[in-house]
PDB file of N, CA and C in Angstrom:
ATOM      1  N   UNK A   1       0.821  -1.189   0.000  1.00  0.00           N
ATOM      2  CA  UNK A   1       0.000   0.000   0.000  1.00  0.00           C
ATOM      3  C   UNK A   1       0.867   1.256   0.000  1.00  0.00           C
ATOM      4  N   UNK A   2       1.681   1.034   0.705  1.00  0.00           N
ATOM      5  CA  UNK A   2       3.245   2.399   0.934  1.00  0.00           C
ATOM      6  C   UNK A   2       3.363   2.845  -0.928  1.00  0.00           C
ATOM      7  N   UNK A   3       3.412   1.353  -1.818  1.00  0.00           N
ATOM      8  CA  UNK A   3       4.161   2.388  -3.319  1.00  0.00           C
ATOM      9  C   UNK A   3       3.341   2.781  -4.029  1.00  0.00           C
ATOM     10  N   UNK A   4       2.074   2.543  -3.286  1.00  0.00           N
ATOM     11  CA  UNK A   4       0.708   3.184  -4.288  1.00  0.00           C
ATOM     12  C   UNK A   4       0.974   4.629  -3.724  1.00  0.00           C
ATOM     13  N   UNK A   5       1.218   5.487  -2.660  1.00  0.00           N
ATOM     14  CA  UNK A   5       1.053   6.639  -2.494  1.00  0.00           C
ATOM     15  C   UNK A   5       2.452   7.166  -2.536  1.00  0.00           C
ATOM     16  N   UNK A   6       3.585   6.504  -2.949  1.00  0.00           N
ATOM     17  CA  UNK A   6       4.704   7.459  -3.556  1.00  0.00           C
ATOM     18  C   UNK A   6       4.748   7.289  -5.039  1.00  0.00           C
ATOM     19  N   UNK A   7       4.068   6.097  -5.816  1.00  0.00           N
ATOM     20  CA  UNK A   7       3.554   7.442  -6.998  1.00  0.00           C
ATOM     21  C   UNK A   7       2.389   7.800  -7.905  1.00  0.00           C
ATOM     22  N   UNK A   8       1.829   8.134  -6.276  1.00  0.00           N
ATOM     23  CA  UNK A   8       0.493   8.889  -6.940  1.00  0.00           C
ATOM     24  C   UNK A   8       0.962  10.161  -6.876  1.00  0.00           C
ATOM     25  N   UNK A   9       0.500  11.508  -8.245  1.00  0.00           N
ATOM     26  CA  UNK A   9       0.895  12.678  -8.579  1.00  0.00           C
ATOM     27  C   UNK A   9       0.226  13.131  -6.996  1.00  0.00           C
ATOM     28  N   UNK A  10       1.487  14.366  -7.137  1.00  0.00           N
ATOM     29  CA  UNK A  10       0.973  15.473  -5.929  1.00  0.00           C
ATOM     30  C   UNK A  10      -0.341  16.449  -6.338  1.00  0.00           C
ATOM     31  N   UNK A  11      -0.864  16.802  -5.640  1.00  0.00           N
ATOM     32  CA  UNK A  11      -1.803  17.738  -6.217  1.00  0.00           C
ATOM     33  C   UNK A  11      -1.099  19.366  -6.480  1.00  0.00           C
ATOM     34  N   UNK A  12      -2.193  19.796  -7.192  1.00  0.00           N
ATOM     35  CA  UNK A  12      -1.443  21.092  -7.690  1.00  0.00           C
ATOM     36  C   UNK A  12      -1.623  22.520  -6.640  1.00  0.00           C
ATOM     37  N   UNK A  13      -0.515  22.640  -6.224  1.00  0.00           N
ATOM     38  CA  UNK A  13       0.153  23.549  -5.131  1.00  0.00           C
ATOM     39  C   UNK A  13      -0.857  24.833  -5.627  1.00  0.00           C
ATOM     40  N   UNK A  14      -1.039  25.993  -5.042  1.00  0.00           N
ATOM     41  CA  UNK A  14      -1.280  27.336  -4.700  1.00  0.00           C
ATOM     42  C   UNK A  14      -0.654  27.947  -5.572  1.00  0.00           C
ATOM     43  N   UNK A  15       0.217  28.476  -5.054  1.00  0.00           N
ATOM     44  CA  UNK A  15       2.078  29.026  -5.628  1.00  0.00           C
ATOM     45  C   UNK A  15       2.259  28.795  -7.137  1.00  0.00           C
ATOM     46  N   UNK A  16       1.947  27.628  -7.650  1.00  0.00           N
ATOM     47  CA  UNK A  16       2.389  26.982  -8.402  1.00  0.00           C
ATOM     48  C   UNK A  16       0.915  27.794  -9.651  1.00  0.00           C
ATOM     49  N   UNK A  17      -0.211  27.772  -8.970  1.00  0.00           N
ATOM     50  CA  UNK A  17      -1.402  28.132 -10.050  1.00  0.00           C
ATOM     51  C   UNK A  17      -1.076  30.254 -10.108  1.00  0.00           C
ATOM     52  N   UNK A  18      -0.458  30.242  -8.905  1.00  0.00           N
ATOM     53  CA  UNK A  18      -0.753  31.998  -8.817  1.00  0.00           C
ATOM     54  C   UNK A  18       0.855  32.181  -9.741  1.00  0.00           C
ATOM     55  N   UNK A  19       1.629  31.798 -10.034  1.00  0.00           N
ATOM     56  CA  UNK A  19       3.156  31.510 -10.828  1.00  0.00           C
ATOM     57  C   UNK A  19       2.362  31.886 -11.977  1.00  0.00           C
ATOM     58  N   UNK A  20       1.677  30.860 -12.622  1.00  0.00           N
ATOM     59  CA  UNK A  20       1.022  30.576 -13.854  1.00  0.00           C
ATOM     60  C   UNK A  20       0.219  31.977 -14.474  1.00  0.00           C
ATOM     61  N   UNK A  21      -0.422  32.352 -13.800  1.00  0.00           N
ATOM     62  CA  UNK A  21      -1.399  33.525 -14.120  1.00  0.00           C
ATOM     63  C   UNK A  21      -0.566  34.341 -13.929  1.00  0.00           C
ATOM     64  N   UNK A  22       0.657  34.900 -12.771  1.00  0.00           N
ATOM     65  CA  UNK A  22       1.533  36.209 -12.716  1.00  0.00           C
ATOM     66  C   UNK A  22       2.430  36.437 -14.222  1.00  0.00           C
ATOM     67  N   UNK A  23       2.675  35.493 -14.969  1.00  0.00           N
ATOM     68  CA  UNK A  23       3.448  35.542 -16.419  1.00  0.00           C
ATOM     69  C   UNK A  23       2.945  36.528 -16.705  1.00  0.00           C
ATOM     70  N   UNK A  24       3.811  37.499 -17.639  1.00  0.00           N
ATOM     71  CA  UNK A  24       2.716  38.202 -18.454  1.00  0.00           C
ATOM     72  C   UNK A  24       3.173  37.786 -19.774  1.00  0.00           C
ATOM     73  N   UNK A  25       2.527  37.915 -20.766  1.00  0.00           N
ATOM     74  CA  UNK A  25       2.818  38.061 -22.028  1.00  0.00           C
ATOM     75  C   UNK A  25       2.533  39.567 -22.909  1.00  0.00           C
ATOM     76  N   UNK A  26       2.946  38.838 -23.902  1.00  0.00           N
ATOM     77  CA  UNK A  26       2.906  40.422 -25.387  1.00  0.00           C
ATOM     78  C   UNK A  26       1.649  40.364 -25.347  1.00  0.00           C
ATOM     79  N   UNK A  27       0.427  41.233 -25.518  1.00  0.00           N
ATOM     80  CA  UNK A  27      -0.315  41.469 -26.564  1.00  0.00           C
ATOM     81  C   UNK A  27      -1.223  42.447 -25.914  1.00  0.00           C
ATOM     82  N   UNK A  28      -2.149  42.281 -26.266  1.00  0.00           N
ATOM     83  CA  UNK A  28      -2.985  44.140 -25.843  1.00  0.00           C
ATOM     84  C   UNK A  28      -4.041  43.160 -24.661  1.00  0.00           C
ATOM     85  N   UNK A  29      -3.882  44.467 -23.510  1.00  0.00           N
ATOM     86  CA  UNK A  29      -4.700  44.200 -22.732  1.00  0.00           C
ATOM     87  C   UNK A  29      -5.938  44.678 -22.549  1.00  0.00           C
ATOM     88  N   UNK A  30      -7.241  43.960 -22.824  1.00  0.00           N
ATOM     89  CA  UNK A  30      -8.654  44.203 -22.421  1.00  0.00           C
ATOM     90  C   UNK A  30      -9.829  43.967 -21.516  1.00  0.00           C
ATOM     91  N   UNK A  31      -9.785  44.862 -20.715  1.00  0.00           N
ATOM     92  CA  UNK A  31     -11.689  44.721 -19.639  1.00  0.00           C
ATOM     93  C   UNK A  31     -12.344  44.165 -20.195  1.00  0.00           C
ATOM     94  N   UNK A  32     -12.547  42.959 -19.371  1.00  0.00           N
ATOM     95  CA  UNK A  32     -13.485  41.967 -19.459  1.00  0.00           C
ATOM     96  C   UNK A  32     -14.623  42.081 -19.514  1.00  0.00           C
ATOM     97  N   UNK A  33     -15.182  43.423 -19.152  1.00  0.00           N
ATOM     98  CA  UNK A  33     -16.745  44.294 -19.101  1.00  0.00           C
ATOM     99  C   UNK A  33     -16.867  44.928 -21.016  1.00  0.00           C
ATOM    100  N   UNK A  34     -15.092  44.856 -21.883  1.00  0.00           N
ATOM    101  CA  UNK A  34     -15.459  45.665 -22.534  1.00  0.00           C
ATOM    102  C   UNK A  34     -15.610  44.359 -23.929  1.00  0.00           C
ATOM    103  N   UNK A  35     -14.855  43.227 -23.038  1.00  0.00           N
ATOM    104  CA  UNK A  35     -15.119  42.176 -24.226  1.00  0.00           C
ATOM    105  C   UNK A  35     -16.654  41.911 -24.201  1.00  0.00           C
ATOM    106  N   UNK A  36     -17.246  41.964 -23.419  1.00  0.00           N
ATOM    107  CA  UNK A  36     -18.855  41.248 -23.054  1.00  0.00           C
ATOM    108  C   UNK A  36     -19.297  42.305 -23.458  1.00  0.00           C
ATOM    109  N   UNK A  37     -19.269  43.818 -23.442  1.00  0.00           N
ATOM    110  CA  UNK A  37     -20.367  44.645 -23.733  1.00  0.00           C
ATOM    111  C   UNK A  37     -20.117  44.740 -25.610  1.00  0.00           C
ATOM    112  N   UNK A  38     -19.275  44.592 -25.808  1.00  0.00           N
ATOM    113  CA  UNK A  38     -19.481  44.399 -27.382  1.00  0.00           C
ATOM    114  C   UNK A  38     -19.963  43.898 -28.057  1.00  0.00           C
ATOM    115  N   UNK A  39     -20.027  42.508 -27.902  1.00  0.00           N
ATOM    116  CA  UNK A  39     -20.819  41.719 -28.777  1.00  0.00           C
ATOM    117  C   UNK A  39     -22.752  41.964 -27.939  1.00  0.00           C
ATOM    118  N   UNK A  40     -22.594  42.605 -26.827  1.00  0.00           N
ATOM    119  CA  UNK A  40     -23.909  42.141 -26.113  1.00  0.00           C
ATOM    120  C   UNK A  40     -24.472  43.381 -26.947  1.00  0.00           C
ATOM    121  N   UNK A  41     -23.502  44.930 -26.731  1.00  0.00           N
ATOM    122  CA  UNK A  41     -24.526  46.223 -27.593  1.00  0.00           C
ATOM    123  C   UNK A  41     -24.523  45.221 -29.327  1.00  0.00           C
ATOM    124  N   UNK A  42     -23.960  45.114 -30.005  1.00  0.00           N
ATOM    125  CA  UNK A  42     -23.901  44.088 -31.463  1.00  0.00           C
ATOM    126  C   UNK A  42     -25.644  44.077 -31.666  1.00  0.00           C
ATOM    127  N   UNK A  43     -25.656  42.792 -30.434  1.00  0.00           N
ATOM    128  CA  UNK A  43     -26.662  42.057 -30.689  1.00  0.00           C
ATOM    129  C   UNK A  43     -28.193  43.298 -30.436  1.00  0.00           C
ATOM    130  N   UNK A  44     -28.074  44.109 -29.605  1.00  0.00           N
ATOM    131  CA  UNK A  44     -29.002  45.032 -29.070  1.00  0.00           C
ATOM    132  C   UNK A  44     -29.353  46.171 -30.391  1.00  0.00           C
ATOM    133  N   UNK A  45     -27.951  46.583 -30.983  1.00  0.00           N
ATOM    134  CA  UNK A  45     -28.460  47.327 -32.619  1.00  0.00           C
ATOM    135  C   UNK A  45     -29.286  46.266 -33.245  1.00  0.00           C
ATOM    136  N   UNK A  46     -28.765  45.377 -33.267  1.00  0.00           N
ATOM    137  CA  UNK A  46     -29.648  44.069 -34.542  1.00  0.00           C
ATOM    138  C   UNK A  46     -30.703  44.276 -34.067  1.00  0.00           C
ATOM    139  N   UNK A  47     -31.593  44.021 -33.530  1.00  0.00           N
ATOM    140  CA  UNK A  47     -32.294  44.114 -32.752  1.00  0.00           C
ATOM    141  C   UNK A  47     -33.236  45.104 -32.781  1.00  0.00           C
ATOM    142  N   UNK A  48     -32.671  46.462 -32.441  1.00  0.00           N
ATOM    143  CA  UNK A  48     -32.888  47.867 -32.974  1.00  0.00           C
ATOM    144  C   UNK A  48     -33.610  47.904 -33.796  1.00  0.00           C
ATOM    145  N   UNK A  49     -32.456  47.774 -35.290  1.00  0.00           N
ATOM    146  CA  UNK A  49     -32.714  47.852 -36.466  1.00  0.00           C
ATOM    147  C   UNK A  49     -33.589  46.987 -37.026  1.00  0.00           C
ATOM    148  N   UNK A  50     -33.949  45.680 -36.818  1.00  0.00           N
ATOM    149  CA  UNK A  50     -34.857  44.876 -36.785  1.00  0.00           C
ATOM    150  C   UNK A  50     -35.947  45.595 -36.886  1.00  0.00           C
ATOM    151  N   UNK A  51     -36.390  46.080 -35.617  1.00  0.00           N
ATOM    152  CA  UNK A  51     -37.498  46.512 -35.104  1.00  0.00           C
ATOM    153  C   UNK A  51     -38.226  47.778 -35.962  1.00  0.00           C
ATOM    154  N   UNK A  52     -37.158  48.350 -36.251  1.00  0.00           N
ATOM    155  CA  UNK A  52     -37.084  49.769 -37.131  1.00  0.00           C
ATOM    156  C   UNK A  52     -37.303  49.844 -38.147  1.00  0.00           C
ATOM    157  N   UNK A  53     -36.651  49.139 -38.806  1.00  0.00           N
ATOM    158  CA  UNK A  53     -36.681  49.204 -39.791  1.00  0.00           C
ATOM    159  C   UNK A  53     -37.457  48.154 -41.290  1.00  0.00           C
ATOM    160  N   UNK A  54     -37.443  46.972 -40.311  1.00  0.00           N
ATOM    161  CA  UNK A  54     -38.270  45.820 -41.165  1.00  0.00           C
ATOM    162  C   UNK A  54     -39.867  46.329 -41.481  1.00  0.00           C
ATOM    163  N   UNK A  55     -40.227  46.456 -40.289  1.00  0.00           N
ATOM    164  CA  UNK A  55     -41.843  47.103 -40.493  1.00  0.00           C
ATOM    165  C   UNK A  55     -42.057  47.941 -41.231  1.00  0.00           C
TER     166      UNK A  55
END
């Protein structure tokens, strides 16, 4: 029973997940309020214009 639990994987540490996310990389940074409100106003013109203009 002892070599079943030296090699079962460790679980994944704290440290180890907050490491992961502190990286930064290249590329452009965007608000997460501004990714969601874009496509959400999108859909709200369609919509609009739908209304407006089909009739």
């Amino acid at each position: 029973m002892s070599s079943k639990k030296k090699g079962a994987p460790l679980p994944a540490s704290s440290a180890g997940l907050l490491r992961f996310f502190e990286d930064d990389t290249k590329g452009y940074r965007l608000d997460p309020k501004i990714v969601v409100s874009i496509p959400v106003g999108l859909i709200v013109l369609s919509w609009a214009l739908d209304l407006l203009l089909i009739k």
